[in-house]
Protein backbone atom coordinates (compact mmCIF):
# COMPACT_ATOMS: atom_id res chain seq x y z
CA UNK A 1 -93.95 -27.12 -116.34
CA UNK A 2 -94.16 -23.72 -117.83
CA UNK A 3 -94.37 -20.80 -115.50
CA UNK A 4 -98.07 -19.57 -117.32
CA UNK A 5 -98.89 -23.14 -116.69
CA UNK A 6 -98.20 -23.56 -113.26
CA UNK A 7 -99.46 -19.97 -112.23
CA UNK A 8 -102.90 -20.86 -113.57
CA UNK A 9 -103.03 -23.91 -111.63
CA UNK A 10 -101.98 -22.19 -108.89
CA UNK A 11 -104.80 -19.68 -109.39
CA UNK A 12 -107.43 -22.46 -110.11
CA UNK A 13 -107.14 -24.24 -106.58
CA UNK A 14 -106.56 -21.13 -105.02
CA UNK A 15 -103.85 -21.82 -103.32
CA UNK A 16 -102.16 -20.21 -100.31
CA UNK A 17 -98.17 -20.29 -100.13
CA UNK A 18 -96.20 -20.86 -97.32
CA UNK A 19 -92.37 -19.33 -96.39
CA UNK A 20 -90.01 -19.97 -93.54
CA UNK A 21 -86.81 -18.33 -92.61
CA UNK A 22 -84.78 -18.69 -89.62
CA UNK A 23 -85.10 -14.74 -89.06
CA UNK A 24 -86.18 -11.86 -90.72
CA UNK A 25 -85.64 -7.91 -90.98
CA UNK A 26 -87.25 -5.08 -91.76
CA UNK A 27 -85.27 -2.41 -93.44
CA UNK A 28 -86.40 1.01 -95.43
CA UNK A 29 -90.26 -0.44 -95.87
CA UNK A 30 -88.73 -3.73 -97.04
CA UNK A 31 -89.62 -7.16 -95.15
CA UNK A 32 -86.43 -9.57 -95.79
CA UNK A 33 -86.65 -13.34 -94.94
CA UNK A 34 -83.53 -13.87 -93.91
CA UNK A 35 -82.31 -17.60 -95.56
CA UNK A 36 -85.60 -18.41 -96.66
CA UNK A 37 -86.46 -22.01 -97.32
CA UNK A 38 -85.51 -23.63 -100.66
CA UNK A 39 -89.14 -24.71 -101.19
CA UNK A 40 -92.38 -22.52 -100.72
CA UNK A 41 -95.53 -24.69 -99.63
CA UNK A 42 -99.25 -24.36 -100.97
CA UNK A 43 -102.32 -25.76 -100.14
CA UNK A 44 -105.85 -25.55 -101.36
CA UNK A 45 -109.16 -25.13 -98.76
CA UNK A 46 -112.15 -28.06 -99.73
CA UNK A 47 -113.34 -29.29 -101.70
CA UNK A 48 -109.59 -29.57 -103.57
CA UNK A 49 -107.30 -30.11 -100.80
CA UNK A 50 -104.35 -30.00 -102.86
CA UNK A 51 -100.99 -29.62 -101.00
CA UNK A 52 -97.48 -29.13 -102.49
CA UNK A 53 -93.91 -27.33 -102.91
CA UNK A 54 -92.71 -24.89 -105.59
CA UNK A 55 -89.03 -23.81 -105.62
CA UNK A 56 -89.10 -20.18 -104.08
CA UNK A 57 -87.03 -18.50 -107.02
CA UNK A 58 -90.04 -20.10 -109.29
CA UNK A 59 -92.70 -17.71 -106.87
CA UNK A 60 -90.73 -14.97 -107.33
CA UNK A 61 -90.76 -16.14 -111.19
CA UNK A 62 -94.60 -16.06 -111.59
CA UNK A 63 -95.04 -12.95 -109.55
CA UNK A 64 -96.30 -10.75 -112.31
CA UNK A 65 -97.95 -13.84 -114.67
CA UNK A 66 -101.96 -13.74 -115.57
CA UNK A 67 -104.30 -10.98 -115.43
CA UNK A 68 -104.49 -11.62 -111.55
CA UNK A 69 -101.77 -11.48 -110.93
CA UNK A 70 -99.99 -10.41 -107.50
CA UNK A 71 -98.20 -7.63 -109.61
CA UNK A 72 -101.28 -6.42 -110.59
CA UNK A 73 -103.23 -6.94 -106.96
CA UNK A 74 -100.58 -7.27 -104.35
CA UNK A 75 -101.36 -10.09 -101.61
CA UNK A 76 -101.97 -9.79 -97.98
CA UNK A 77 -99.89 -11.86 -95.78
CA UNK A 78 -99.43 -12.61 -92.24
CA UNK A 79 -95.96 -12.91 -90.68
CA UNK A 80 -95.71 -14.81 -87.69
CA UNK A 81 -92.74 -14.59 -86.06
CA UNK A 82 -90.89 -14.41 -81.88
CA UNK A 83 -88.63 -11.31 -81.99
CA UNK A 84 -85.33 -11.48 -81.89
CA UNK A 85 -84.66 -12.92 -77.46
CA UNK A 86 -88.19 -13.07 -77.15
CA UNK A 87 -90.30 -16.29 -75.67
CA UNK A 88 -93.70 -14.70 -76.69
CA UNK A 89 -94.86 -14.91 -80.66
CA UNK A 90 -96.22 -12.34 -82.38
CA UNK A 91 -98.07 -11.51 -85.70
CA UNK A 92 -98.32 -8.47 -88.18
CA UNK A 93 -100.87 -8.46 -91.30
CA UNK A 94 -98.99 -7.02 -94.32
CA UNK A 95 -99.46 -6.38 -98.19
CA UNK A 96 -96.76 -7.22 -99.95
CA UNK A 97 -94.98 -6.74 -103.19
CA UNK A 98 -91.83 -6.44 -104.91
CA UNK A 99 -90.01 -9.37 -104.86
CA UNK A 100 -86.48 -9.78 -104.65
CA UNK A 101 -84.68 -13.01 -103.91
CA UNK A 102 -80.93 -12.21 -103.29
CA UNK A 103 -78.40 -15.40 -102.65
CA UNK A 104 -81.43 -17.06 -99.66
CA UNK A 105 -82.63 -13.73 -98.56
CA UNK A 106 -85.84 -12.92 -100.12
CA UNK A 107 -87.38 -8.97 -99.49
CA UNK A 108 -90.56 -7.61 -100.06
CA UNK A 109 -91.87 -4.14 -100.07
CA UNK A 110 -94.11 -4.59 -97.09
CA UNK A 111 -97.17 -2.32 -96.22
CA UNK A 112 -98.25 -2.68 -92.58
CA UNK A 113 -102.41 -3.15 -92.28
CA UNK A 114 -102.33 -4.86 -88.84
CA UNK A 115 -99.82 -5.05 -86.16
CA UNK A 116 -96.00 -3.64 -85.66
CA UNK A 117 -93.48 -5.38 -88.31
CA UNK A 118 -90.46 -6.37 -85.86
CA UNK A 119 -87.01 -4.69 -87.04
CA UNK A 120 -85.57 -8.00 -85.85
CA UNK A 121 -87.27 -11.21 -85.69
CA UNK A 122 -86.00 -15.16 -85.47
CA UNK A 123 -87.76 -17.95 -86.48
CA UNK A 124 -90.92 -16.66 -88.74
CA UNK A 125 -93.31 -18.03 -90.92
CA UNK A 126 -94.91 -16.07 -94.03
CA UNK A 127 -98.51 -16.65 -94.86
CA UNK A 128 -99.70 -15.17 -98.49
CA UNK A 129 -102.89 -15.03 -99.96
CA UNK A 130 -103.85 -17.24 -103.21
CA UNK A 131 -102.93 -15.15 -106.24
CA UNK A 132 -105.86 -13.25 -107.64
CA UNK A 133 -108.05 -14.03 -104.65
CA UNK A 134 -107.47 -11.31 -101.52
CA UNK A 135 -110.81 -11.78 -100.27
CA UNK A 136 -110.63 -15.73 -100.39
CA UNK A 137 -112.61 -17.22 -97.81
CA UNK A 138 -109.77 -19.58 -97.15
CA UNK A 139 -107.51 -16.28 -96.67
CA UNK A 140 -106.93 -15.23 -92.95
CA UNK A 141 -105.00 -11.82 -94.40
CA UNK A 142 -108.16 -11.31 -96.70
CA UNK A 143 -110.55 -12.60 -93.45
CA UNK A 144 -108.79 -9.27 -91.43
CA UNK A 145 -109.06 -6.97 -94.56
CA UNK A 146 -112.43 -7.34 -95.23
CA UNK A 147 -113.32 -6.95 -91.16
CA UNK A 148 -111.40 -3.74 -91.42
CA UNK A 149 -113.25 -2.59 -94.20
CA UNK A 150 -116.72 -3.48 -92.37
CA UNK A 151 -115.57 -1.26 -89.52
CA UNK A 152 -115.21 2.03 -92.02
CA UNK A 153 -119.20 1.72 -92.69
């Protein structure tokens, strides 16, 4: 499937992507997934439901594909993670952009919105909002952002 192809599919069920590393680093404004997962997961809210894998490398392909792209409106993401000899797990609510996929570690540049990103972390889980949808109703990134921007009024 072409990359166009799959990105407005992608786009059309709205769908949210999943990552998961064993640990993860931050490092000069970058987040890193330390030996992220092969595959990236996304699913769709109702009425679609659709659920599925893409290879990582092919996310990092699209990345800047279709006028909504996340190039041209980074996503918000949530990174849940235990830090590194901790029992207790935490969260931070990012924006990210920039990918780079390097060997199995994929970075981002990472802007902090909610929450302290860990300089050390283990086990972690990346949640990212659907491309061209921040404000997605299925989004919990875009469910934070749009609280935060009710509290500015």
């Amino acid at each position: 499937m072409a990359d166009t192809q799959l990105t407005q599919q992608l786009a059309e069920i709205e769908a949210m992507f999943v990552q998961v590393a064993p640990a993860a680093e931050a490092v000069d404004g970058r987040l890193i997934l330390k030996n992220v997962s092969e595959s990236t997961l996304f699913f769709s809210d109702r009425p679609n439901r659709v659920v599925g894998h893409i290879h990582t490398s092919q996310l990092v392909s699209v990345w800047d594909e279709g006028e909504n792209s996340f190039e041209s409106d980074p996503p918000n993401a949530v990174l849940a993670f235990v830090e590194q000899g901790g029992a207790v797990p935490s969260d931070v609510v990012v924006e990210i952009s920039n990918p780079v996929l390097s060997g199995w570690d994929l970075s981002y540049s990472a802007t902090v919105l909610s929450g302290t990103l860990p300089t050390s972390a283990g086990a972690c889980t990346l949640f990212i909002d659907p491309i061209g949808s921040p404000l997605s109703p299925v989004s919990v990134a875009g469910m934070n952002r749009r609280d935060r921007r009710r509290d500015r009024r």
